[in-house]
Protein backbone atom coordinates (compact mmCIF):
# COMPACT_ATOMS: atom_id res chain seq x y z
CA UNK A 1 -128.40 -155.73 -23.95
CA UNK A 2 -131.44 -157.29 -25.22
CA UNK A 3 -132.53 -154.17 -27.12
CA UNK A 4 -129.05 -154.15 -28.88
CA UNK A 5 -129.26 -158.34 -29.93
CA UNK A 6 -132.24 -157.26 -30.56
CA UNK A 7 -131.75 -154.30 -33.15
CA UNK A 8 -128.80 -156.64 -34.13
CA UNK A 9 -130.36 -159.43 -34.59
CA UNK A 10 -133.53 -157.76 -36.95
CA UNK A 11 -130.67 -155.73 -39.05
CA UNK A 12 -129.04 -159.25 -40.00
CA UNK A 13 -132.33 -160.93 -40.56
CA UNK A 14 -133.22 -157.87 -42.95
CA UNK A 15 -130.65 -157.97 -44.92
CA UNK A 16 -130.72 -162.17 -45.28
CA UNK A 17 -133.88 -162.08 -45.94
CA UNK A 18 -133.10 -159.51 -49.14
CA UNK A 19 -129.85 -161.38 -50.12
CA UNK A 20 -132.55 -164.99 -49.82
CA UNK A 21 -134.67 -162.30 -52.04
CA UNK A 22 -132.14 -161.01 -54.77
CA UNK A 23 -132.28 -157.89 -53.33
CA UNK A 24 -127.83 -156.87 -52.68
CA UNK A 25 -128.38 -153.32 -52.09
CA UNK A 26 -128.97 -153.44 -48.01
CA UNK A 27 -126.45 -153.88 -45.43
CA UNK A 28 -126.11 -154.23 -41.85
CA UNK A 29 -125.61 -150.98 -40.52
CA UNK A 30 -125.97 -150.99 -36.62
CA UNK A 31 -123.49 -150.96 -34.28
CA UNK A 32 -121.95 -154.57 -33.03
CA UNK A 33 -119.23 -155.36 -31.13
CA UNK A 34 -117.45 -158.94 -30.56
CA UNK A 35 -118.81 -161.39 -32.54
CA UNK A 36 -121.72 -160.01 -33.70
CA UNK A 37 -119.40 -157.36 -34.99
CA UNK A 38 -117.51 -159.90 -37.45
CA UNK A 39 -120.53 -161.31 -38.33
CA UNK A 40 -121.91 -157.68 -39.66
CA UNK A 41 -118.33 -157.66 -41.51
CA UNK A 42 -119.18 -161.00 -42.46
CA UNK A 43 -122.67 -160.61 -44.08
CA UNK A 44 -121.90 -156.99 -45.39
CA UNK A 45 -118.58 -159.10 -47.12
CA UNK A 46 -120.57 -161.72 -48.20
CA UNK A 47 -123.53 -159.55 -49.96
CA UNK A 48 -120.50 -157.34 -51.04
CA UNK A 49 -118.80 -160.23 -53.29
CA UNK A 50 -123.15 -160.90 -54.08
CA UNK A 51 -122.89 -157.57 -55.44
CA UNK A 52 -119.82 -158.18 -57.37
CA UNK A 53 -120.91 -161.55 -58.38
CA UNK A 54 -124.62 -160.45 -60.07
CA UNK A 55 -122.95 -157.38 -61.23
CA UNK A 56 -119.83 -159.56 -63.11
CA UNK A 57 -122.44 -161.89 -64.78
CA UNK A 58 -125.29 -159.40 -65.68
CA UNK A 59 -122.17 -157.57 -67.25
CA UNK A 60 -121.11 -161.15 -69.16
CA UNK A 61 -124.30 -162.06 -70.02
CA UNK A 62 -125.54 -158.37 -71.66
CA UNK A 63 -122.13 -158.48 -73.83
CA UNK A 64 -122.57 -161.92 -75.27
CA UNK A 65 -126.34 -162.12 -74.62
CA UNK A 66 -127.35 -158.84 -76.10
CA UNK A 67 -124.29 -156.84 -77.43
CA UNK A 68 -122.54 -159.42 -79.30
CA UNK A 69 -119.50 -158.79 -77.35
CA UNK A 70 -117.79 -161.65 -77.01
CA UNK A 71 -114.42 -162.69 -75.15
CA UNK A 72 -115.81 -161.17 -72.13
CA UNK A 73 -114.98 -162.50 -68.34
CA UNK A 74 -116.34 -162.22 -65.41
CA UNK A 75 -113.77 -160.53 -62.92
CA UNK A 76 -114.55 -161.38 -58.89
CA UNK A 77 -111.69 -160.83 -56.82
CA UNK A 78 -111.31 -162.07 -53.68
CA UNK A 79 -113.84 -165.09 -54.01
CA UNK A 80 -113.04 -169.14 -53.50
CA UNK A 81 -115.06 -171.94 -52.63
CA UNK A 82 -118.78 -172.34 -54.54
CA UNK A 83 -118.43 -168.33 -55.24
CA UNK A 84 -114.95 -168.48 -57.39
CA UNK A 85 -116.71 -172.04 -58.83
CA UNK A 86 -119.39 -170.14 -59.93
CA UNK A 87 -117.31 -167.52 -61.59
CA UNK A 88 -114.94 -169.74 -63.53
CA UNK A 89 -118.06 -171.42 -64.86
CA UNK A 90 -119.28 -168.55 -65.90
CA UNK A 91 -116.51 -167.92 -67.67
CA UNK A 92 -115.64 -171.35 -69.16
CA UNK A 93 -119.33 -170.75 -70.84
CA UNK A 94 -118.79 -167.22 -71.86
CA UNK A 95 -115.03 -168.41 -73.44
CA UNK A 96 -116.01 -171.99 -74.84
CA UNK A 97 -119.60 -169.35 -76.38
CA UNK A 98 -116.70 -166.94 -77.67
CA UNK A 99 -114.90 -169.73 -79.33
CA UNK A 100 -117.55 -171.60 -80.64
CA UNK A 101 -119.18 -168.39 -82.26
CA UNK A 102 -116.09 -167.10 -83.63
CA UNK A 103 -115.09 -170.29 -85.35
CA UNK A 104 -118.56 -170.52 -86.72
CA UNK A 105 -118.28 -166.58 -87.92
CA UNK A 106 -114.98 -167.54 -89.36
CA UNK A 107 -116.33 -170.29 -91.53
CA UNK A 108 -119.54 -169.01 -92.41
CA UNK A 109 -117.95 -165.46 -93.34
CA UNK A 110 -115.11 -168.01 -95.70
CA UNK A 111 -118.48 -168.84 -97.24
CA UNK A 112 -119.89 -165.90 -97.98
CA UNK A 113 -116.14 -165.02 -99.43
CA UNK A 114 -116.24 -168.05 -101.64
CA UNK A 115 -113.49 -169.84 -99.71
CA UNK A 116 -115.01 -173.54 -99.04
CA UNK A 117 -111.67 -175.12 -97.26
CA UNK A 118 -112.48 -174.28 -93.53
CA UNK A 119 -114.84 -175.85 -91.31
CA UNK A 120 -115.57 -175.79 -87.78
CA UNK A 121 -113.33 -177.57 -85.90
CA UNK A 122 -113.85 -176.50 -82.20
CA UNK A 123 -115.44 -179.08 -79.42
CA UNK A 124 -118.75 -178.26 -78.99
CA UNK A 125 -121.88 -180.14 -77.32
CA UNK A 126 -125.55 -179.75 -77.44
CA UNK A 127 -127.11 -177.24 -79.82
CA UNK A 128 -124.28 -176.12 -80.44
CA UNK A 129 -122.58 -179.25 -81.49
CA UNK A 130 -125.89 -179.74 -84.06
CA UNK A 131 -125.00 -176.14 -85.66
CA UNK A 132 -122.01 -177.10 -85.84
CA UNK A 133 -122.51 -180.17 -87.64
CA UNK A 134 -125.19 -178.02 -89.63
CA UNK A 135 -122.73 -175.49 -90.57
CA UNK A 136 -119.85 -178.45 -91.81
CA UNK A 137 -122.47 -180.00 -93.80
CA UNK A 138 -123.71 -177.21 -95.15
CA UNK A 139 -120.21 -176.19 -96.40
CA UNK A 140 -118.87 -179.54 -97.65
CA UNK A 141 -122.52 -179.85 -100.01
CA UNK A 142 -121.57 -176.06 -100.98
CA UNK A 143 -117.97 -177.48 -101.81
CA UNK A 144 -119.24 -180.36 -103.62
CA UNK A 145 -121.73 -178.25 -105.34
CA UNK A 146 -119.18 -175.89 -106.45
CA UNK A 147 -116.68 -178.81 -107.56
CA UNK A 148 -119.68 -180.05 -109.69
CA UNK A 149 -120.55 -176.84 -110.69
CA UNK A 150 -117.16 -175.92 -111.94
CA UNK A 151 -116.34 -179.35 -113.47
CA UNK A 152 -119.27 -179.03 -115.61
CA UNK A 153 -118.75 -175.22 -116.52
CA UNK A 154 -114.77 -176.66 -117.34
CA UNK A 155 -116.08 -179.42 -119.54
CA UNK A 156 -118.71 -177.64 -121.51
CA UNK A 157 -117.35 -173.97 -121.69
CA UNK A 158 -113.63 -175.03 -121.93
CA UNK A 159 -112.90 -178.42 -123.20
CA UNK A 160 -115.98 -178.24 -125.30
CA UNK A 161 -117.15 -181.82 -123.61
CA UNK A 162 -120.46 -181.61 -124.11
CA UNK A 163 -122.77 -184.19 -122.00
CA UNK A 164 -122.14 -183.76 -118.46
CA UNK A 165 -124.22 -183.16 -115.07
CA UNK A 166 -123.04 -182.20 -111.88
CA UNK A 167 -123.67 -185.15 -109.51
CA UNK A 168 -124.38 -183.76 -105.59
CA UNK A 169 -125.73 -186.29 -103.30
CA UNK A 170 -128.23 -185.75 -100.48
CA UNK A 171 -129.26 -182.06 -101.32
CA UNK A 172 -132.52 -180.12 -101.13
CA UNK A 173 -133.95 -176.68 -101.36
CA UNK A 174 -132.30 -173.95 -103.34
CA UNK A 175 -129.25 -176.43 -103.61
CA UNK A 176 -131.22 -178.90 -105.14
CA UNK A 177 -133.07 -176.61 -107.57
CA UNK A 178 -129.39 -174.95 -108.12
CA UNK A 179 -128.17 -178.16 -109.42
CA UNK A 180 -131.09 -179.09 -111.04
CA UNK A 181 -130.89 -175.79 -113.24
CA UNK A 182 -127.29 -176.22 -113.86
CA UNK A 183 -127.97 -179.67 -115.15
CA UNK A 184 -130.62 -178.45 -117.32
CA UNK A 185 -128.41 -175.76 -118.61
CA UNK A 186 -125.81 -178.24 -119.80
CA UNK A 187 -128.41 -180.85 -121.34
CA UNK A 188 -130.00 -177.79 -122.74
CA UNK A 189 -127.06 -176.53 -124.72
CA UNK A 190 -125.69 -180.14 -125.34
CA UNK A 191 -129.44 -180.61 -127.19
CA UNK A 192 -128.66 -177.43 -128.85
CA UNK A 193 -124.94 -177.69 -129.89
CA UNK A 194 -125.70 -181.35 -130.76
CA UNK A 195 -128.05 -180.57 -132.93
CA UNK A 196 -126.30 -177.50 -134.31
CA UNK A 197 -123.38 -179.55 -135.25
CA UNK A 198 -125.22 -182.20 -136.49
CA UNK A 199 -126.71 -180.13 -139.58
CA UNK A 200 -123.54 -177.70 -140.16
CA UNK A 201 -121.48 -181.30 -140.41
CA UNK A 202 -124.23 -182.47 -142.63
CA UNK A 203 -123.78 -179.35 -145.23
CA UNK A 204 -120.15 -179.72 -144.91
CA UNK A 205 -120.57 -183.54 -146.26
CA UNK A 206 -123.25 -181.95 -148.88
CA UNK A 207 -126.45 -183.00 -147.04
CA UNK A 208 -129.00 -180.11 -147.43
CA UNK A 209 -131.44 -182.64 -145.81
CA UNK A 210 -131.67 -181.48 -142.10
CA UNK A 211 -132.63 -178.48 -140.00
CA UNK A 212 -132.05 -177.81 -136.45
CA UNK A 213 -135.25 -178.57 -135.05
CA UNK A 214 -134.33 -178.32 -130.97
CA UNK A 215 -136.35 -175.92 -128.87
CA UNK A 216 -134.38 -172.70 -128.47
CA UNK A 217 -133.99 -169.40 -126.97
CA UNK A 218 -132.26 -166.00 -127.01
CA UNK A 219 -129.22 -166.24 -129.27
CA UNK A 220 -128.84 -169.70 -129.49
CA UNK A 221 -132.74 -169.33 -131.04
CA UNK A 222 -131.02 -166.21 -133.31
CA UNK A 223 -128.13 -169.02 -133.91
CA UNK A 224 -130.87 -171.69 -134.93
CA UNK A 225 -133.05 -169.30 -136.91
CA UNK A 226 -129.35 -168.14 -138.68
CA UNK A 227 -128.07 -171.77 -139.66
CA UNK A 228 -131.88 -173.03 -140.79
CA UNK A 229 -131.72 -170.08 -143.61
CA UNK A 230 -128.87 -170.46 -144.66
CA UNK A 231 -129.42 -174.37 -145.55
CA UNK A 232 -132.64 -173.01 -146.95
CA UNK A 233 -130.51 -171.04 -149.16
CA UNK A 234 -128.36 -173.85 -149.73
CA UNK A 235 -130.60 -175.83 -150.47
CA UNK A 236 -132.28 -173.42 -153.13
CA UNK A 237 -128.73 -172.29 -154.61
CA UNK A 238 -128.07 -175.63 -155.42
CA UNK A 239 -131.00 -177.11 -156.74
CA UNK A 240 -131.18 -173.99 -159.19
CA UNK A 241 -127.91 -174.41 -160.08
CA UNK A 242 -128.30 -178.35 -160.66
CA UNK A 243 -131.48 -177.45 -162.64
CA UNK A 244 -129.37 -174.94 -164.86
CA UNK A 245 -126.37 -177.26 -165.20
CA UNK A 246 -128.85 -180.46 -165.62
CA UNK A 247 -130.80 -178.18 -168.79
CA UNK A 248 -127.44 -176.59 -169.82
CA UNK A 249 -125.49 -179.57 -169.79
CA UNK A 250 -127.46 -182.80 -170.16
CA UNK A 251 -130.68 -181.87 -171.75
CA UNK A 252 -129.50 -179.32 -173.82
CA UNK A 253 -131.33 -176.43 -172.87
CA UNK A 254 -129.77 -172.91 -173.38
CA UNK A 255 -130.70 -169.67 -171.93
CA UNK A 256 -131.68 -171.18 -168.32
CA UNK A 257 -131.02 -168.45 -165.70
CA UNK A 258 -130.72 -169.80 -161.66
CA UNK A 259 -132.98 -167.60 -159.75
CA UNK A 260 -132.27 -167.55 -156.03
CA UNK A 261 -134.25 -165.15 -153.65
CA UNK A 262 -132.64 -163.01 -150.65
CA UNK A 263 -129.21 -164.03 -150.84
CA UNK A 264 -126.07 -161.53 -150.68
CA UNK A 265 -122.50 -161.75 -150.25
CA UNK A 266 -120.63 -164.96 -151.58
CA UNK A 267 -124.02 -166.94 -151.96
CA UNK A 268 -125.24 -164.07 -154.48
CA UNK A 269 -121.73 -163.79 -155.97
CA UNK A 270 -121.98 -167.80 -156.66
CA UNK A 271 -125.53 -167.22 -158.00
CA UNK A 272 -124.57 -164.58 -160.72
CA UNK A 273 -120.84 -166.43 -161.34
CA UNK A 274 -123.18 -169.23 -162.68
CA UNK A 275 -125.84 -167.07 -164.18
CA UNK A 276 -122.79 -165.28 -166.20
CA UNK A 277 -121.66 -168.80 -166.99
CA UNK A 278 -124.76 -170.13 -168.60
CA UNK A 279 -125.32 -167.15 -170.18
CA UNK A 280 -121.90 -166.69 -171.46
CA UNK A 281 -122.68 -170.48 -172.89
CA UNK A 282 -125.54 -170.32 -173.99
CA UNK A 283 -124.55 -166.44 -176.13
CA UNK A 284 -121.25 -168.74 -177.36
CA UNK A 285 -123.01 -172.34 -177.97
CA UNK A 286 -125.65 -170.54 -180.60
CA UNK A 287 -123.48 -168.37 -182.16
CA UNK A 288 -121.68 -171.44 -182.94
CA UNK A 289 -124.75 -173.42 -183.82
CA UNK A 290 -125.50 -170.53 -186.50
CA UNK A 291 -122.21 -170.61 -187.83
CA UNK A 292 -122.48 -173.84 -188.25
CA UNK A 293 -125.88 -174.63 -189.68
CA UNK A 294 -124.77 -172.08 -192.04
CA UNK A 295 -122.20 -174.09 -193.57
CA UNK A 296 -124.32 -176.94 -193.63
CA UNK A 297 -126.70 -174.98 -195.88
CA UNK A 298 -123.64 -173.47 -198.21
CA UNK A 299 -123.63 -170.16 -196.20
CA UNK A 300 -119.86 -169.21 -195.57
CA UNK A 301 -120.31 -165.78 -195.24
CA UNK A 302 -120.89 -166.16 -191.31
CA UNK A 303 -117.97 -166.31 -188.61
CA UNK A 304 -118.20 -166.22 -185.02
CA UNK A 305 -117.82 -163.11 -183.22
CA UNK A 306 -119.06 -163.72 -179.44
CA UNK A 307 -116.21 -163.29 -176.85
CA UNK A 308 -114.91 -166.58 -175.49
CA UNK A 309 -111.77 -167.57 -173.74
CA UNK A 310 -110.24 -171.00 -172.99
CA UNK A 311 -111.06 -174.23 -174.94
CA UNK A 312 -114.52 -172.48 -176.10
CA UNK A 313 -111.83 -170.03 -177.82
CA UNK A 314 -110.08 -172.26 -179.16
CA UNK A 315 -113.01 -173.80 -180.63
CA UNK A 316 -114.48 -170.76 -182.05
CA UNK A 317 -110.55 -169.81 -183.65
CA UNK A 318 -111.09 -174.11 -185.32
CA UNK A 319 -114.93 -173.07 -186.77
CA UNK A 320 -113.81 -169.97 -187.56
CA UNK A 321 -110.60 -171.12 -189.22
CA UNK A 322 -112.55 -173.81 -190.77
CA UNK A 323 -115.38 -171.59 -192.39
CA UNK A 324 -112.24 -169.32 -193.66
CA UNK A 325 -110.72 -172.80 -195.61
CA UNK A 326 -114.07 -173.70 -196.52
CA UNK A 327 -114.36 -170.00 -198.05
CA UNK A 328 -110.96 -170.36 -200.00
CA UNK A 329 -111.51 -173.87 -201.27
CA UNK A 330 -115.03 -173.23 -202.42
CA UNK A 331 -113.16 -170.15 -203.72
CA UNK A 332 -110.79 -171.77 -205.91
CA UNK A 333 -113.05 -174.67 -206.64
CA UNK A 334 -115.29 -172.21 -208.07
CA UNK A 335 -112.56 -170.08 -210.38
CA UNK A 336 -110.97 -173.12 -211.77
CA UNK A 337 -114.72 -174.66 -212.59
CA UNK A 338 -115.27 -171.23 -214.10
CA UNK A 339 -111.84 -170.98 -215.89
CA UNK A 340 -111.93 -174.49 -217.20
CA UNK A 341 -115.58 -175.00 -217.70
CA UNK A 342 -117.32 -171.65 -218.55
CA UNK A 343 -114.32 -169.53 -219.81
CA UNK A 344 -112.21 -172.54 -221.61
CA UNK A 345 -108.84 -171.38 -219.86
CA UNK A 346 -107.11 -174.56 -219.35
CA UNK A 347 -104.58 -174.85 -216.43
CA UNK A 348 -105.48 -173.44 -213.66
CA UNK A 349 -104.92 -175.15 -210.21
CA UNK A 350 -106.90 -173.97 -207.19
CA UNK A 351 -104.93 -172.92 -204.71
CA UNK A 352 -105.56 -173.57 -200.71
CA UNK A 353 -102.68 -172.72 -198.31
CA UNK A 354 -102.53 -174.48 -194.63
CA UNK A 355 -105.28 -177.46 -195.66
CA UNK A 356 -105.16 -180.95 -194.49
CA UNK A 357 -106.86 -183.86 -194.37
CA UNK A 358 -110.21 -184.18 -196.12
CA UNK A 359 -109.47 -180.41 -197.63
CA UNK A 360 -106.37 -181.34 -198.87
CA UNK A 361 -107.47 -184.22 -200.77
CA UNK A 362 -110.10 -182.45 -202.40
CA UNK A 363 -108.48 -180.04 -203.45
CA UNK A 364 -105.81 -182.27 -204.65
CA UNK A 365 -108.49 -184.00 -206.26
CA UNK A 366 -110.07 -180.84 -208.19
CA UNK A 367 -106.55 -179.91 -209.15
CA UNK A 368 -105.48 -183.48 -210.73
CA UNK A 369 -108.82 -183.71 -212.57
CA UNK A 370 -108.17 -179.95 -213.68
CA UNK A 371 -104.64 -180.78 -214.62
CA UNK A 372 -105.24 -184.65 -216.60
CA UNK A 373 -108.26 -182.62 -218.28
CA UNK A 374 -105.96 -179.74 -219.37
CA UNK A 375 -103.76 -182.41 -221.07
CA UNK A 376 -106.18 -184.18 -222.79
CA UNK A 377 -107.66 -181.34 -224.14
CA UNK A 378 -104.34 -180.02 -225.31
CA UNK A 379 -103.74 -183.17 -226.50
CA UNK A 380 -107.08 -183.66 -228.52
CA UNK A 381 -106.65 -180.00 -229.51
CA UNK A 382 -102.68 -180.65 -230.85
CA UNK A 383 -103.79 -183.66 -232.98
CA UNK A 384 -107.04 -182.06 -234.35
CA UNK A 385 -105.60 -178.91 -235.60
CA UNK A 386 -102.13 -181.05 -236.99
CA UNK A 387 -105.42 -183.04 -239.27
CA UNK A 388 -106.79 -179.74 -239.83
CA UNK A 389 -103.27 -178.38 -241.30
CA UNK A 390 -103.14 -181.98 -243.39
CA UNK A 391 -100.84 -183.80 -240.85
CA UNK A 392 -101.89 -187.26 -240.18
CA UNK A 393 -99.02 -188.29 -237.99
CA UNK A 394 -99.81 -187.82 -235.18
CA UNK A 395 -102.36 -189.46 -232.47
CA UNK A 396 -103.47 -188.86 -229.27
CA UNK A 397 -101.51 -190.66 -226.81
CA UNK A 398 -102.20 -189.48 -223.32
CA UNK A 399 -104.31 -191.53 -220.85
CA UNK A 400 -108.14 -191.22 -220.57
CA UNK A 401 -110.91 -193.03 -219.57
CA UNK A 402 -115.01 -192.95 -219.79
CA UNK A 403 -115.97 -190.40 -222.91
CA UNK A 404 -112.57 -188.67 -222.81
CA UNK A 405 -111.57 -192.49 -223.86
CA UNK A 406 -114.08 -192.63 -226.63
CA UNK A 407 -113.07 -189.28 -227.75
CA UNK A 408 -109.53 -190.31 -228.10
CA UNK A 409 -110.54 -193.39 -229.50
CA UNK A 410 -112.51 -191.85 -232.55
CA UNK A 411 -110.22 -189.12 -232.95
CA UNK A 412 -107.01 -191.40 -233.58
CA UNK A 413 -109.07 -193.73 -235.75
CA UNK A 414 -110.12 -190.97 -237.66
């Protein structure tokens, strides 16, 4: 009997003393009757659910702890008391862990798909509770920044407001330096657009003044570099062609030609229009100064023949037809002169169709003096030869004046 409690006895204190030890692979294995019997059972039970137990949350704790695995529970059958309390802690940690880390994956992986509307809403303490917190913060300055982001991009890029910064409060880091660039960005190409706009609204209202003298890069530099040129070219176009109009039209110069360096397209096409236009002036202007100093020196010979169109036509067709009346009535003037004075053939009237004015009169004027001296020379003639042929009746009795008058005078009293 006392070799039996004995063996008994040691076999129960073994396998105690492993369970006090962490060790659950022994049990008690002698044999026992009565009570010591259920107390084997009871040991061997108790190290069984041990077993169960270690092996349940080892199993737990490798799937979340080191697999990832989460949703995972603990599974004891049989247990109560401090053993099943143990479990559904276990558990309740391994679930409210699942939960916790699944709403956090579920709103971080929103983020990373660009979806800012979720946020972690689950009851959490601890460290957890701070990551939370973390995570929710983290998203709403993401939101914010986005909002600001977008409301700028909108405002600049779409509605052409140009001005605006994206406002986010209480940032650092790469969000900071994110909004800072942003913000940057947009005063940037305000600077730029500003200033862009600034000169092409200036050579709209014909100020050739200003250049866009922002700092610049890229294409906007390209765009800068573009617009500066061509008010450089503006600026040269029309300052030769107010130096060619100023010598053309105000001081009088002919022949002035607008010379404007590296320009095409319209710009070179305005450049020659008004070239062609001086010159065209300047080829019709002295061929109707020659014409016309002719005349003034008694040369009719000369018309003009340059090509002309428009009012500078219809002044040439006036010079032209003037030199042409000019060339009949000094014509005419100069065959009844001849007729009457050189070649003593009395009555002859110069004849000048389609004259007016000044023309008309004098011609008018060369005609009645060729006509009144025609019939006092008939006249004189008539009486003379009637003294010659002894008849003394008759006198000279149309009217004359200066020596014509003495003439008459002398004749009738003689």
């Amino acid at each position: 009997m006392a070799s039996n409690l004995t063996t008994q006895v040691r076999s129960i204190a073994e396998v105690t003393t492993a369970v006090a030890c962490g060790d659950l692979s022994k049990k008690i294995d002698v044999q026992a009757q009565g009570e010591i019997s259920e107390l084997k059972h009871t040991i061997n039970s108790m190290v069984e659910q041990l077993r169960t137990f270690a092996a349940e949350v080892t199993r737990v704790a490798r799937e979340v702890g080191t697999d990832g695995r989460l949703g995972g529970q603990a599974e004891v059958k049989g247990v109560d008391g401090t053993w099943k309390e143990l479990t559904d802690n276990v558990n309740t940690m391994a679930s409210n862990l699942t939960t916790q880390v699944r709403s956090i994956a579920e709103v971080t992986t929103a983020v990373a798909c660009g979806d800012l509307s979720k946020t972690i809403e689950v009851q959490a303490q601890g460290e957890i509770f701070e990551l939370k917190k973390t995570v929710n913060s983290m998203v709403e300055q993401l939101r914010t920044f986005a909002t600001e982001v977008s409301r700028v991009s909108l405002e600049v890029g779409t509605e052409g407001k140009l001005g605006g910064q994206a406002v986010v409060k209480d940032v650092s880091g790469t969000w900071k330096e994110l909004t800072d660039n942003v913000n940057t960005m947009a005063s940037n190409l305000t600077t730029q657009v500003r200033s862009i706009a600034e000169v092409t609204t200036a050579v709209a209202c014909g100020d050739l003044s200003k250049t866009i003298d922002v700092q610049a890069q890229g294409e906007i530099s390209e765009l800068k570099l573009t617009v500066n040129s061509m008010v450089e070219q503006l600026r040269t176009f029309a300052a030769e062609v107010t130096r060619v109009a100023r010598e053309v039209g105000t001081e009088g110069k002919l022949g002035g030609q607008a010379v404007v360096k590296d320009v095409s397209g319209t710009w070179k096409e305005l450049t020659d229009n008004v070239n062609t236009m001086a010159s065209n002036l300047t080829t019709q202007v002295r061929s109707i100064a020659e014409v016309t100093t002719a005349v003034a020196c008694g040369d009719l010979s000369k018309t003009i023949d340059v090509q002309a169109q428009g009012e500078i036509l219809g002044l040439k067709n006036t010079i032209n037809s003037m030199v042409d009346q000019l060339s009949t009535f000094a014509a005419e003037v100069t065959r009844v002169a001849r007729e009457v004075g050189t070649e003593g053939k009395l009555g002859g009237q110069a004849e000048v169709e389609e004259v007016s004015g000044t023309w008309k009169e004098l011609t008018d004027n060369v005609n009645t003096m060729a006509s009144n001296l025609t019939t006092q020379v008939r006249s004189i003639a008539e009486v003379t030869t009637a003294v010659a042929c002894g008849d003394l009746s008759k006198k000279i009795d149309v009217q004359a004046q200066g020596e014509i008058l003495d003439l008459k005078n002398t004749i009738n009293i003689m």
